[in-house]
Structure formats: C-alpha cells, structure tokens
PDB file of N, CA and C in Angstrom:
ATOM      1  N   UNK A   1       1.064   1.526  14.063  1.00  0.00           N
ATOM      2  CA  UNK A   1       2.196   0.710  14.419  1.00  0.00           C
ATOM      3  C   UNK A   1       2.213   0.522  15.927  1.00  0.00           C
ATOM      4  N   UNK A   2       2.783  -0.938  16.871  1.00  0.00           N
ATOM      5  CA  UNK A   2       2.598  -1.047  17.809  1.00  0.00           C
ATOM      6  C   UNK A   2       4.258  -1.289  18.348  1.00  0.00           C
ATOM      7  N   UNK A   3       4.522  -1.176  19.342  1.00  0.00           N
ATOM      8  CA  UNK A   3       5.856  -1.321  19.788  1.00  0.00           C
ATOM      9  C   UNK A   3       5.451  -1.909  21.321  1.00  0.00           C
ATOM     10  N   UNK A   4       6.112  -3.153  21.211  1.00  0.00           N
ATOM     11  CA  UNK A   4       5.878  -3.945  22.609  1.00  0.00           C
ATOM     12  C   UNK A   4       7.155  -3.872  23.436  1.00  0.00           C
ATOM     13  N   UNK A   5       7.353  -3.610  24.640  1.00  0.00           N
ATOM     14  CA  UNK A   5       8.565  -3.868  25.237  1.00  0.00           C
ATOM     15  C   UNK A   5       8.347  -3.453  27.138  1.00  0.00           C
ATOM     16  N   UNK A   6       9.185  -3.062  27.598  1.00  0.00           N
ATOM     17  CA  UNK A   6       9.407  -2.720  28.908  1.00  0.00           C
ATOM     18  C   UNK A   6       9.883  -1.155  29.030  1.00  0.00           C
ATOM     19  N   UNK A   7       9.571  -0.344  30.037  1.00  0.00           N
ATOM     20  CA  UNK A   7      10.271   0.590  29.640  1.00  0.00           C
ATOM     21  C   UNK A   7      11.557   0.861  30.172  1.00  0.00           C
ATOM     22  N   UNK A   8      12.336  -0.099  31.097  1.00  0.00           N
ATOM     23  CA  UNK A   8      13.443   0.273  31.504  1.00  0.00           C
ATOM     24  C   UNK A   8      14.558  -0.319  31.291  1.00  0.00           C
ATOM     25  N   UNK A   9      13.942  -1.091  29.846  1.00  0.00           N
ATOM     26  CA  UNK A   9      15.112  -1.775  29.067  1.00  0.00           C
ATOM     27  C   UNK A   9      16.160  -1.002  28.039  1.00  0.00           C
ATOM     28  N   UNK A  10      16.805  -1.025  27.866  1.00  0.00           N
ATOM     29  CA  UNK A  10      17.681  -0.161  27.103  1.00  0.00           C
ATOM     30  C   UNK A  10      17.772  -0.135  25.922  1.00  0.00           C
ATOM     31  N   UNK A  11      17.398  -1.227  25.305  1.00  0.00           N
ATOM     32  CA  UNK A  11      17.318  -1.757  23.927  1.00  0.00           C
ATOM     33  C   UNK A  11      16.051  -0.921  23.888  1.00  0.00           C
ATOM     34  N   UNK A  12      15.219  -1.134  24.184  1.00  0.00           N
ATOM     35  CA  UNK A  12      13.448  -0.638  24.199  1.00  0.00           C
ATOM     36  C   UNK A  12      13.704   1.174  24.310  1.00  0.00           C
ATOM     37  N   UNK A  13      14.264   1.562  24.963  1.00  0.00           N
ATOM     38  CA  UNK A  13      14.757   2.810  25.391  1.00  0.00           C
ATOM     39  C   UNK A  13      15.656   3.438  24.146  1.00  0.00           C
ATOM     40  N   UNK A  14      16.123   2.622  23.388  1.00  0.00           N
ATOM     41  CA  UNK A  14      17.267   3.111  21.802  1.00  0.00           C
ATOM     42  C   UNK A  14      16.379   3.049  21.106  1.00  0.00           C
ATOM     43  N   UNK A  15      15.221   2.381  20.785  1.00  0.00           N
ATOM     44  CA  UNK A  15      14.517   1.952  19.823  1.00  0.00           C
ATOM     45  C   UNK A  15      13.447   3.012  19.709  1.00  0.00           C
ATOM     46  N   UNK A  16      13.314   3.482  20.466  1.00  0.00           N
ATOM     47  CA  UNK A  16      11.967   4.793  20.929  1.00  0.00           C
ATOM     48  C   UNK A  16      12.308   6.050  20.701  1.00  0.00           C
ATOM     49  N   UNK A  17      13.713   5.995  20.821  1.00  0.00           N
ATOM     50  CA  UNK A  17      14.420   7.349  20.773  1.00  0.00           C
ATOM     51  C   UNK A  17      14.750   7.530  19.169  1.00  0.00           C
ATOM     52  N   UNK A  18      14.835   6.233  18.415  1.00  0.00           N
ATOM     53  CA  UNK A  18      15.153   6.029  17.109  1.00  0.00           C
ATOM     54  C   UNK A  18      13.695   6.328  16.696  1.00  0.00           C
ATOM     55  N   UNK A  19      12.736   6.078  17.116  1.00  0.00           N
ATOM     56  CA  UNK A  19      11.653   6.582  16.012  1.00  0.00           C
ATOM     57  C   UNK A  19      11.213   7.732  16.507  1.00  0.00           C
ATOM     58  N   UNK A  20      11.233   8.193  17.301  1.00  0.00           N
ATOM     59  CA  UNK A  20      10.913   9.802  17.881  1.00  0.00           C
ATOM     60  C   UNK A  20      11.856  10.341  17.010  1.00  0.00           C
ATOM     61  N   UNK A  21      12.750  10.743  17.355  1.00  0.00           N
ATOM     62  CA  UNK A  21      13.696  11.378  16.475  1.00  0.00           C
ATOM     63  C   UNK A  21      13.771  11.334  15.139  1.00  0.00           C
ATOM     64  N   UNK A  22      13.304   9.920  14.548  1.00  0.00           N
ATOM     65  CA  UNK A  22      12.640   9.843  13.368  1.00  0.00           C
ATOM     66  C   UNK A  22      11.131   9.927  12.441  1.00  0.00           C
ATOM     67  N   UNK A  23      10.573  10.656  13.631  1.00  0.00           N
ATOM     68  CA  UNK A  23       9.064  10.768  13.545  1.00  0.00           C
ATOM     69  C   UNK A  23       8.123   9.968  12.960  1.00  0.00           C
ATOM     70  N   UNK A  24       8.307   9.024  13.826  1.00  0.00           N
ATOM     71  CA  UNK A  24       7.519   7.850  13.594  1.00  0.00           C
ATOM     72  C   UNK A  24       6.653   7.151  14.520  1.00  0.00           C
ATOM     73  N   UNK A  25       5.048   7.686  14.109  1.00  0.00           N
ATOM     74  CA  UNK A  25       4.048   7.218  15.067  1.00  0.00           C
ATOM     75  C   UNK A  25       4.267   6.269  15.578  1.00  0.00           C
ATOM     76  N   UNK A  26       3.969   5.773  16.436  1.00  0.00           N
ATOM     77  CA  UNK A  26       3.541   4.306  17.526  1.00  0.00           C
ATOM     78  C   UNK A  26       2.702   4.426  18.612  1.00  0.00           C
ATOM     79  N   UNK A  27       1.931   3.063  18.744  1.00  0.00           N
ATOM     80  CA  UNK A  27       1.335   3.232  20.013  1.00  0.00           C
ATOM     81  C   UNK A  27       2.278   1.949  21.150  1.00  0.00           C
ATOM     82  N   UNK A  28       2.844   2.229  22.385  1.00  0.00           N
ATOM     83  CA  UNK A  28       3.461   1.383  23.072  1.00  0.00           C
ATOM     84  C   UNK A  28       2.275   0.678  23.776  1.00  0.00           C
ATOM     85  N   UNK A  29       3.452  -0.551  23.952  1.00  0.00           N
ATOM     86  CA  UNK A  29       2.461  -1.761  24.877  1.00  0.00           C
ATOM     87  C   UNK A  29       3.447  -2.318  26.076  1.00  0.00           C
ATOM     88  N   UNK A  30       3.072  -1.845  26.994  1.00  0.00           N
ATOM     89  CA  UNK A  30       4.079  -2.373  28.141  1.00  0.00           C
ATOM     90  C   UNK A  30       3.663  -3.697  29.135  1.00  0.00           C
ATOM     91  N   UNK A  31       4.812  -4.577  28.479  1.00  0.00           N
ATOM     92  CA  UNK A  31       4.622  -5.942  29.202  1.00  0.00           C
ATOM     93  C   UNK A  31       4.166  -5.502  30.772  1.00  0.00           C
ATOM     94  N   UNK A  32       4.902  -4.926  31.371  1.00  0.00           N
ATOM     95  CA  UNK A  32       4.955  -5.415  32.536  1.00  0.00           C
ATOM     96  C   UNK A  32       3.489  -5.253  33.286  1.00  0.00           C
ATOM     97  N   UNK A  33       3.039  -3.724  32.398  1.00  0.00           N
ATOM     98  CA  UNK A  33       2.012  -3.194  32.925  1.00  0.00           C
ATOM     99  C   UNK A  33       0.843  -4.213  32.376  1.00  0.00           C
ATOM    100  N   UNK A  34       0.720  -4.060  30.869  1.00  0.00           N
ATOM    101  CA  UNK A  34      -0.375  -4.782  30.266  1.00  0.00           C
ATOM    102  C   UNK A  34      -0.371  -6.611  29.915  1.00  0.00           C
ATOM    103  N   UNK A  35       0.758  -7.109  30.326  1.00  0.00           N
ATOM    104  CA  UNK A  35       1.056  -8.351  29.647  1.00  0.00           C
ATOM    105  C   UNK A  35       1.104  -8.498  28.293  1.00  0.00           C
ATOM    106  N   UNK A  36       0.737  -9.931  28.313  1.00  0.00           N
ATOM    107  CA  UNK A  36       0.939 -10.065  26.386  1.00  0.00           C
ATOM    108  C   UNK A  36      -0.326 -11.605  26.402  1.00  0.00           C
ATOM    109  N   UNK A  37      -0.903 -11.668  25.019  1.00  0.00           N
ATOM    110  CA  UNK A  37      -2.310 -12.679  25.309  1.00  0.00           C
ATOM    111  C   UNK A  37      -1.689 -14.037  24.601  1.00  0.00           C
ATOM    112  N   UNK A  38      -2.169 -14.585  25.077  1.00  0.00           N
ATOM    113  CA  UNK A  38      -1.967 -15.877  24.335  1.00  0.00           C
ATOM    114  C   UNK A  38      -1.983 -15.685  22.649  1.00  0.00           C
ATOM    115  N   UNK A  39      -3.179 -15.271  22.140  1.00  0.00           N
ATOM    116  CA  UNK A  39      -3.243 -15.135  20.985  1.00  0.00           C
ATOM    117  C   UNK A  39      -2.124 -14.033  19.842  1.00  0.00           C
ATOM    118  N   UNK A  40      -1.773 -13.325  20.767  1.00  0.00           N
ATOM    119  CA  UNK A  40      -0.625 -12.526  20.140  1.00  0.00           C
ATOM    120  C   UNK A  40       0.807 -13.410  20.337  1.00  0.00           C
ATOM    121  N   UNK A  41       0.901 -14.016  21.369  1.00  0.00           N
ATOM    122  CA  UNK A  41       1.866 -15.237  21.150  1.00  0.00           C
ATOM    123  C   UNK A  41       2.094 -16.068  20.133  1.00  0.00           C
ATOM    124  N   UNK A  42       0.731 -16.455  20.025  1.00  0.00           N
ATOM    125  CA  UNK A  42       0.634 -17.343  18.786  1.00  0.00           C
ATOM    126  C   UNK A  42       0.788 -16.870  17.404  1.00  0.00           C
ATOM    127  N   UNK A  43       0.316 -16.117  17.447  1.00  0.00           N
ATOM    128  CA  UNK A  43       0.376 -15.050  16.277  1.00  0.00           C
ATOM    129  C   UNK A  43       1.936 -14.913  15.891  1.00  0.00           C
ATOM    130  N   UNK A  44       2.588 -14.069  17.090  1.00  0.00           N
ATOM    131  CA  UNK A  44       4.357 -13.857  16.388  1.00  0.00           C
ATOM    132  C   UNK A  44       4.743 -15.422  16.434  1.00  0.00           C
ATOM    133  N   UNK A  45       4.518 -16.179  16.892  1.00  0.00           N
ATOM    134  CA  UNK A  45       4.900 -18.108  16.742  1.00  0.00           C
ATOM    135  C   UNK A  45       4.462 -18.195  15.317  1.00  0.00           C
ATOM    136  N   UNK A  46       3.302 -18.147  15.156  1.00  0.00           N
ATOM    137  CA  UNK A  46       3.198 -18.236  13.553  1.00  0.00           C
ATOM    138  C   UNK A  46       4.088 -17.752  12.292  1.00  0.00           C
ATOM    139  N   UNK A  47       4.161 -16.451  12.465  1.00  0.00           N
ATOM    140  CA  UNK A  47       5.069 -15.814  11.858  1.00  0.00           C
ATOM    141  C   UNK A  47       6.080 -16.005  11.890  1.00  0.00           C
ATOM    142  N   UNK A  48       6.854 -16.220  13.235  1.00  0.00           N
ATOM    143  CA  UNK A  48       8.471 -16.350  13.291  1.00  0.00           C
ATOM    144  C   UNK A  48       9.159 -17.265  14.149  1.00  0.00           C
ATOM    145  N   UNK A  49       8.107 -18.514  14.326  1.00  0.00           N
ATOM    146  CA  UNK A  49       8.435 -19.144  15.457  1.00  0.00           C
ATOM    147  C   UNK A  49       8.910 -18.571  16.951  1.00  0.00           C
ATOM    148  N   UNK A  50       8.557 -19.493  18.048  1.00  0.00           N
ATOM    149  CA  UNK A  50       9.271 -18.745  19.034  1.00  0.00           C
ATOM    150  C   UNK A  50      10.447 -18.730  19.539  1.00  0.00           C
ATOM    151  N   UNK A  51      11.131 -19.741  18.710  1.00  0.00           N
ATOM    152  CA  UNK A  51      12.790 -19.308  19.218  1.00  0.00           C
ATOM    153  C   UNK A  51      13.302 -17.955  18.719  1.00  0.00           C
ATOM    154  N   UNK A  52      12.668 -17.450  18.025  1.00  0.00           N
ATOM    155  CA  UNK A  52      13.119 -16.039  17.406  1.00  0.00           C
ATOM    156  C   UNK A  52      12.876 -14.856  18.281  1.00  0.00           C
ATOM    157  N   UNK A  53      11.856 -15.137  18.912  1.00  0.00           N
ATOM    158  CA  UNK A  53      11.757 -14.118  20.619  1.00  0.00           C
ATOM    159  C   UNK A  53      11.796 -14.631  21.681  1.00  0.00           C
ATOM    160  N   UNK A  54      12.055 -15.723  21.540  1.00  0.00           N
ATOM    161  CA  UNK A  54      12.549 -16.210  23.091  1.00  0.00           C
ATOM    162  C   UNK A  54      14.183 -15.820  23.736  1.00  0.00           C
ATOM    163  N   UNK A  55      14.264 -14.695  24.783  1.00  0.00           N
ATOM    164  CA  UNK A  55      15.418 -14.274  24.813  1.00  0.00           C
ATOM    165  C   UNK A  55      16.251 -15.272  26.088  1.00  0.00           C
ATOM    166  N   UNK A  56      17.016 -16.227  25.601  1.00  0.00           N
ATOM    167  CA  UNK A  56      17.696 -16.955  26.177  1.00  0.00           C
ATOM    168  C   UNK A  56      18.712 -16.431  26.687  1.00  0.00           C
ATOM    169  N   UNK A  57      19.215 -15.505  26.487  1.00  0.00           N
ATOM    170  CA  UNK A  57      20.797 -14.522  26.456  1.00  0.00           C
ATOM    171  C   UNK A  57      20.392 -13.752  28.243  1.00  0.00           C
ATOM    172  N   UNK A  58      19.267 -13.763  28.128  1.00  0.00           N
ATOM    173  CA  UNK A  58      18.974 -12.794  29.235  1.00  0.00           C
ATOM    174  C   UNK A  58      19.032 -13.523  30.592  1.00  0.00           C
ATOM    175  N   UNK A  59      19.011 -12.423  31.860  1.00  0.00           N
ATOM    176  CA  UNK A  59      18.977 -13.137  32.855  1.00  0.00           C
ATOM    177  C   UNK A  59      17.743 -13.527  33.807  1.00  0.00           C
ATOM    178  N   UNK A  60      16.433 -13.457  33.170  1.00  0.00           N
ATOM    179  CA  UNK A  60      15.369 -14.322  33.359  1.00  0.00           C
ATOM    180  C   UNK A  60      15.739 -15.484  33.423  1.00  0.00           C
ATOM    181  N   UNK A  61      15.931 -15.758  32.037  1.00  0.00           N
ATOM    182  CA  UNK A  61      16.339 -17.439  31.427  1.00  0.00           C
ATOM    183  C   UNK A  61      17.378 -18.065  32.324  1.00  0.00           C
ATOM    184  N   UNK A  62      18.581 -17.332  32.332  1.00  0.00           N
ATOM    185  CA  UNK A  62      19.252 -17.485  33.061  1.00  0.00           C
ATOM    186  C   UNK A  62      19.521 -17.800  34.805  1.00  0.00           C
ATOM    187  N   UNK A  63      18.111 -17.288  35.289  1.00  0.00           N
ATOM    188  CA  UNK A  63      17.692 -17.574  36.718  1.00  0.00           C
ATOM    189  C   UNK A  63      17.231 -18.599  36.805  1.00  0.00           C
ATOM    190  N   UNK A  64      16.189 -18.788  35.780  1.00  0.00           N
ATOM    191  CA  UNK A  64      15.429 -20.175  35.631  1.00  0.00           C
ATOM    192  C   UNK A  64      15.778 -21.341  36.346  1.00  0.00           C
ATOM    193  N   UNK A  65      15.038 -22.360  36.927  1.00  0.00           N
ATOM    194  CA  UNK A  65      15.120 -23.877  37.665  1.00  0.00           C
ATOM    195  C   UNK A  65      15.414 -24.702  36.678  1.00  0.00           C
ATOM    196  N   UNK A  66      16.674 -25.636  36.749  1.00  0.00           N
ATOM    197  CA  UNK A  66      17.319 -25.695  35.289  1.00  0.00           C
ATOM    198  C   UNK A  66      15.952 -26.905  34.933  1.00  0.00           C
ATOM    199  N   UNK A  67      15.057 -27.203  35.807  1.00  0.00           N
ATOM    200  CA  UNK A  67      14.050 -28.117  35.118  1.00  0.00           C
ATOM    201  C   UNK A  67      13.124 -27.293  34.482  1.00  0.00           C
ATOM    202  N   UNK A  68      12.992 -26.369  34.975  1.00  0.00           N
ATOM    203  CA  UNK A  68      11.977 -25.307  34.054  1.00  0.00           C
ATOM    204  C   UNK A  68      12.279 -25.058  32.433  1.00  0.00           C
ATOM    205  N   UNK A  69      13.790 -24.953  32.356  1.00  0.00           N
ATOM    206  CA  UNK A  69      14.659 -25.041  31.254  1.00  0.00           C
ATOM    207  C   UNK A  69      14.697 -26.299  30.467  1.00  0.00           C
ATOM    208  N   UNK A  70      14.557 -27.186  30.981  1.00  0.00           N
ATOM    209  CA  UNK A  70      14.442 -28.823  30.519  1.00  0.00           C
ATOM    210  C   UNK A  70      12.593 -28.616  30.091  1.00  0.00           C
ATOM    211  N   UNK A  71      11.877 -28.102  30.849  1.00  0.00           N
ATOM    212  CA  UNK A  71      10.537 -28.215  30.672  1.00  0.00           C
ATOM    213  C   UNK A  71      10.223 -27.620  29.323  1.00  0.00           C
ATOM    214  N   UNK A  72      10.839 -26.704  28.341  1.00  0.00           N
ATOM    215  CA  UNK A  72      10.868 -26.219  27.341  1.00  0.00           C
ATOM    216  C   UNK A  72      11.186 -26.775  26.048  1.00  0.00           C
ATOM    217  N   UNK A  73      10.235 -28.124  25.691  1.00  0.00           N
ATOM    218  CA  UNK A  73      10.309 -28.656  24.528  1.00  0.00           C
ATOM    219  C   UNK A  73       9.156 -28.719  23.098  1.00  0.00           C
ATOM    220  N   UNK A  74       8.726 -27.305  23.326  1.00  0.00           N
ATOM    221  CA  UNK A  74       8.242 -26.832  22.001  1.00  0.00           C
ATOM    222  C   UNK A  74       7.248 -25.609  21.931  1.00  0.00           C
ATOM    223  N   UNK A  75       6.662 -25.705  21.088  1.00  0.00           N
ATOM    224  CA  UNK A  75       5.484 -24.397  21.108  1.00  0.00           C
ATOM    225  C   UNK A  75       4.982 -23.741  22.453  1.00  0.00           C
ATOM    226  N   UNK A  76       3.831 -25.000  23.214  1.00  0.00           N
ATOM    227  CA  UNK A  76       2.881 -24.544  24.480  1.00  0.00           C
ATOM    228  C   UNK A  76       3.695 -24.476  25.219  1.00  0.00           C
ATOM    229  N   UNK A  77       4.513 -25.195  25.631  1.00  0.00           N
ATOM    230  CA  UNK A  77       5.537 -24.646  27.383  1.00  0.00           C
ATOM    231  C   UNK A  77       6.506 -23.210  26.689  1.00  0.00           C
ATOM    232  N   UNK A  78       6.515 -23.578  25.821  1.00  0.00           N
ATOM    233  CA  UNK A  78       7.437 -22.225  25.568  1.00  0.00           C
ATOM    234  C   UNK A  78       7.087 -20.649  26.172  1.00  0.00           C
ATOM    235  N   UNK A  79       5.344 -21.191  24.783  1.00  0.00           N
ATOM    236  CA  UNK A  79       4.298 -19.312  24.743  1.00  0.00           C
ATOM    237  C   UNK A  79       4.018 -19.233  26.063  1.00  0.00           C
ATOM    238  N   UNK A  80       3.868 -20.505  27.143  1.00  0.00           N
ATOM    239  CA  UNK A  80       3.048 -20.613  28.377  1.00  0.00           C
ATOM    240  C   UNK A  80       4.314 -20.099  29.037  1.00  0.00           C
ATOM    241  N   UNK A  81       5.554 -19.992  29.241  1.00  0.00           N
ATOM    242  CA  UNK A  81       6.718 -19.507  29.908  1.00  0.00           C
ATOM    243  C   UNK A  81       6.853 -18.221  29.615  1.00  0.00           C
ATOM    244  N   UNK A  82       6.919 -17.695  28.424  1.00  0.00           N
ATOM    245  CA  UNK A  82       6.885 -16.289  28.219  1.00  0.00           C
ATOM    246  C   UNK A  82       5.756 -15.494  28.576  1.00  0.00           C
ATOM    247  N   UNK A  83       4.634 -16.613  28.567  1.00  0.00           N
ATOM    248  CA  UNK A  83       3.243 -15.056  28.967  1.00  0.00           C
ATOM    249  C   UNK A  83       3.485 -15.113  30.574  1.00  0.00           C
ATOM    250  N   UNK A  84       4.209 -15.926  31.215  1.00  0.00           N
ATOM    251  CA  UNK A  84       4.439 -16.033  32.443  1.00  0.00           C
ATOM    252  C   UNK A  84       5.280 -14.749  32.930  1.00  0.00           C
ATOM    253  N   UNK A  85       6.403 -14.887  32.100  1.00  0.00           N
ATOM    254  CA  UNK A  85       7.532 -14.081  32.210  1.00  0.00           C
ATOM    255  C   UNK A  85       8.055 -13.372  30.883  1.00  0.00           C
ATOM    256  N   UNK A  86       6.986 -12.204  30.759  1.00  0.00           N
ATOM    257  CA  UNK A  86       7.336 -11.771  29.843  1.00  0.00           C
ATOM    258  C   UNK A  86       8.747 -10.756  29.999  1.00  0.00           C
ATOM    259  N   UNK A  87       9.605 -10.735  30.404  1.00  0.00           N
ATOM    260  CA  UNK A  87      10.672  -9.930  30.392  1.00  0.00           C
ATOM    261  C   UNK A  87      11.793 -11.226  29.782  1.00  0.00           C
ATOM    262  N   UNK A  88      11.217 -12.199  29.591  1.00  0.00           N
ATOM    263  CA  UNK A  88      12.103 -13.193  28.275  1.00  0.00           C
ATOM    264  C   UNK A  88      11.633 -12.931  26.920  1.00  0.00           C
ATOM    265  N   UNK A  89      11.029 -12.078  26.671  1.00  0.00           N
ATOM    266  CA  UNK A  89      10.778 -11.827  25.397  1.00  0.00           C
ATOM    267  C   UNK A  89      11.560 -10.805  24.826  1.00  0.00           C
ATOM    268  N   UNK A  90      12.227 -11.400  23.751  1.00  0.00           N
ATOM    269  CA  UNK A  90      13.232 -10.844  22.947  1.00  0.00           C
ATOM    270  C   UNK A  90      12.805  -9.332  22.780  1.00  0.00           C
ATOM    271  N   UNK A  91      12.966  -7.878  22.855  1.00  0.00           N
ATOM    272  CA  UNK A  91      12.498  -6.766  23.168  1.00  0.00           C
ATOM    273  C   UNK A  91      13.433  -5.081  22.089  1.00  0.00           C
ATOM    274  N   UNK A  92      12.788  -4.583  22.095  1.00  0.00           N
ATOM    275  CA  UNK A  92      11.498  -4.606  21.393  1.00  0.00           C
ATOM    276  C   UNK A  92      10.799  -5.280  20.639  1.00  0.00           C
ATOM    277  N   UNK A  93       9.639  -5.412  20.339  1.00  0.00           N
ATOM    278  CA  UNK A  93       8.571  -6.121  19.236  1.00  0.00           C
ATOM    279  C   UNK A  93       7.931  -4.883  18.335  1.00  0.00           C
ATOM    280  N   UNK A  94       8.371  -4.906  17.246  1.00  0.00           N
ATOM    281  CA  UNK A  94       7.904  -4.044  16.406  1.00  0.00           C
ATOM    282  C   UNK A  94       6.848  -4.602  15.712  1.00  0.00           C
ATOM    283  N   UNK A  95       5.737  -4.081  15.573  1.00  0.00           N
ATOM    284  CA  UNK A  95       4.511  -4.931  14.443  1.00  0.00           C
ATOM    285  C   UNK A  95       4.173  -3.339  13.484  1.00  0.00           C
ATOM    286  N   UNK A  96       4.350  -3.708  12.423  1.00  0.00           N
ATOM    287  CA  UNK A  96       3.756  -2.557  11.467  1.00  0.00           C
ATOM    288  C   UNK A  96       2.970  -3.046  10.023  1.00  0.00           C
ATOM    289  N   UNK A  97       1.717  -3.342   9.700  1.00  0.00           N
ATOM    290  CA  UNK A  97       1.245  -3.629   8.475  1.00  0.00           C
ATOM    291  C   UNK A  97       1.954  -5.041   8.167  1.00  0.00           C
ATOM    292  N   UNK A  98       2.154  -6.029   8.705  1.00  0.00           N
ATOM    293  CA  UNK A  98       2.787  -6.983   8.090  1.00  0.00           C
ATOM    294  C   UNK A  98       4.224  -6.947   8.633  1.00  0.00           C
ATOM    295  N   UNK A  99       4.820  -6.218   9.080  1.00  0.00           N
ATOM    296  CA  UNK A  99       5.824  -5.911   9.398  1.00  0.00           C
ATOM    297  C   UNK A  99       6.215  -6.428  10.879  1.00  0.00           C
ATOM    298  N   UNK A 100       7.163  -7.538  11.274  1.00  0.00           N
ATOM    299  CA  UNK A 100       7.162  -7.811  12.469  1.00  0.00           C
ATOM    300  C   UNK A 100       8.755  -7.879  12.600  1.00  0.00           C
ATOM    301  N   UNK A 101       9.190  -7.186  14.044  1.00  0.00           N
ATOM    302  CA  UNK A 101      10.635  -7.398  14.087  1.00  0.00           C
ATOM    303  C   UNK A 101      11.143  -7.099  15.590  1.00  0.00           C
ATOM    304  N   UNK A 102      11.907  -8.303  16.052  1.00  0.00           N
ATOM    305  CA  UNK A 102      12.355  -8.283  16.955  1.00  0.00           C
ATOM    306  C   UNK A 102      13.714  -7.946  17.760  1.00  0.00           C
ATOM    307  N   UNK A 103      13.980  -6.556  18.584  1.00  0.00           N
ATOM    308  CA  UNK A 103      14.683  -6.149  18.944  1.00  0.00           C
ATOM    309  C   UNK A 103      15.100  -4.824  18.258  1.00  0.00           C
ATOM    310  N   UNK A 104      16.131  -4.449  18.111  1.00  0.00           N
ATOM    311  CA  UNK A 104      16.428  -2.964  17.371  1.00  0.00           C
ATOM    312  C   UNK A 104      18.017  -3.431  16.533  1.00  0.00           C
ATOM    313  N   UNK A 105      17.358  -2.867  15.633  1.00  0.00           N
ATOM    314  CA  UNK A 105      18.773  -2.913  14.761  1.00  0.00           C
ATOM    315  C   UNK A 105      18.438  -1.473  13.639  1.00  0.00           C
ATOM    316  N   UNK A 106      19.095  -0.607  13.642  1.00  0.00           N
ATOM    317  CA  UNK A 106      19.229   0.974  13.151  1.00  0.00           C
ATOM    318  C   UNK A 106      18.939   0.522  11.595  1.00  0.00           C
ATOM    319  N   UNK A 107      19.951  -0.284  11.413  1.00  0.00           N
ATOM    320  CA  UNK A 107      19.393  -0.545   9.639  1.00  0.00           C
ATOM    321  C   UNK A 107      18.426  -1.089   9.246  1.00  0.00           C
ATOM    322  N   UNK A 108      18.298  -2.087  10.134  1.00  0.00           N
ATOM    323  CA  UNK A 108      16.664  -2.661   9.793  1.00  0.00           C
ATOM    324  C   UNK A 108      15.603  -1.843   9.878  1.00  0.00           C
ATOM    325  N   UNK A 109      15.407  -0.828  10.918  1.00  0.00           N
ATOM    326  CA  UNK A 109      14.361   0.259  11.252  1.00  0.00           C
ATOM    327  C   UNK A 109      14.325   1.423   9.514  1.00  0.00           C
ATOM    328  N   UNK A 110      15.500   1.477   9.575  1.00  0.00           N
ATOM    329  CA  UNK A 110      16.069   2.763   8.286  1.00  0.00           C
ATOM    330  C   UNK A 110      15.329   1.852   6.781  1.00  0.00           C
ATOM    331  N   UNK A 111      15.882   0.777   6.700  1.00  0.00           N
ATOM    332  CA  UNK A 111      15.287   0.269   5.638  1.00  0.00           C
ATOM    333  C   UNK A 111      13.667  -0.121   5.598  1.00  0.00           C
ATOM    334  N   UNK A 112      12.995  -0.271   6.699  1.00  0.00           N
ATOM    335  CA  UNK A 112      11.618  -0.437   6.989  1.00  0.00           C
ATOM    336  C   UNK A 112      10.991   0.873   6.311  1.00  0.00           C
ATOM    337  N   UNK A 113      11.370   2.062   7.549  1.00  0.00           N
ATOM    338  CA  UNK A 113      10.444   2.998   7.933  1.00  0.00           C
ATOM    339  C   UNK A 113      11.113   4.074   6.663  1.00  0.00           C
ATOM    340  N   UNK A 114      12.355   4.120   5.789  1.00  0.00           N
ATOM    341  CA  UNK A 114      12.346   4.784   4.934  1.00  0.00           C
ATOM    342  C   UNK A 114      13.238   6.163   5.639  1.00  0.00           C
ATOM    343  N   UNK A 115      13.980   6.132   6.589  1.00  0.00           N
ATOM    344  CA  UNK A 115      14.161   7.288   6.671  1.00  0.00           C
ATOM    345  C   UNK A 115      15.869   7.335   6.937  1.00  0.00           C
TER     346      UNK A 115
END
C-alpha cells in the first residue's frame, strides 16, 4: 500500500496516525520531496477524474493568478498545474490493490482496511 501526501499537513498527519495505530503497512511518498509523475496523474485522472483531487479549498489555489485559474479548462492544464504544485493535491492519496482514496475519512479507512 502507498500513501502520498506532505508531511506537515494535518490531514496527512491523522491519516498516518490512523493506520499506525491500526497496524497497517504502508510505504509513504512525499510530494514535496519526491514529486508526483505525469503518469501517476493520469492514472488517478483515469480512475477518478481530476476534479476529485484537485484541492480548490486550499490556499495554493487560492493564491493562484486569477488567469492561472481561468487557464484551467480540463485534463492537461489541470495534471500540468498540479505536478507543478503539488501541495493542490487533495491529500492524503491512498492507493491499495485497486483501492484509491482521497483524503482521510475514519469510516472509509475502517470499512477498507477492516479494522
């Protein structure tokens, strides 16, 4: 199982503590350090489109040049904005066997991982 995020996000920081405590392997992937590839972009786009991890709520997005924001009308400027700035990516990214899920939610993890 892979867990993508930042580590000094808080959400990312609940979510870690939820599977430790629930003893549940992972290997982490840290944006800031390692980035994120195009092809794994595409990949969660496939699966879940990218408005589903594109974190608009945040204050990346929110800093943004409101033409940069206008510049965001579909797939490629999107994945090409987030591999830019990956701290707009909706956080944590859980991938397990088929299993993909974005952000932390206690019941969703409980009903996944069984515990």
């Amino acid at each position: 199982m892979k867990v993508y995020g930042i580590t000094n996000c808080n959400t990312v920081k609940k979510a870690l503590d939820w599977l430790k405590s629930n003893k549940v392997d992972y290997e982490f992937h840290d944006f800031k350090k390692l980035g994120i590839s195009t092809e794994k972009l595409d990949e969660w786009n496939t699966k879940a489109g990218y408005e589903k991890f594109m974190n608009k709520q945040g204050l990346t997005w929110k800093q943004l040049d409101p033409s940069v924001k206008e510049s965001i009308t579909g797939k490629q400027p999107a994945l090409k904005l987030l591999q830019q700035k990956t701290s707009m990516i909706k956080r944590p990214v859980i991938e397990d066997n088929g299993f993909l899920y974005f952000g932390f939610d206690e019941h969703v993890y409980t009903g996944h991982f069984g515990k």
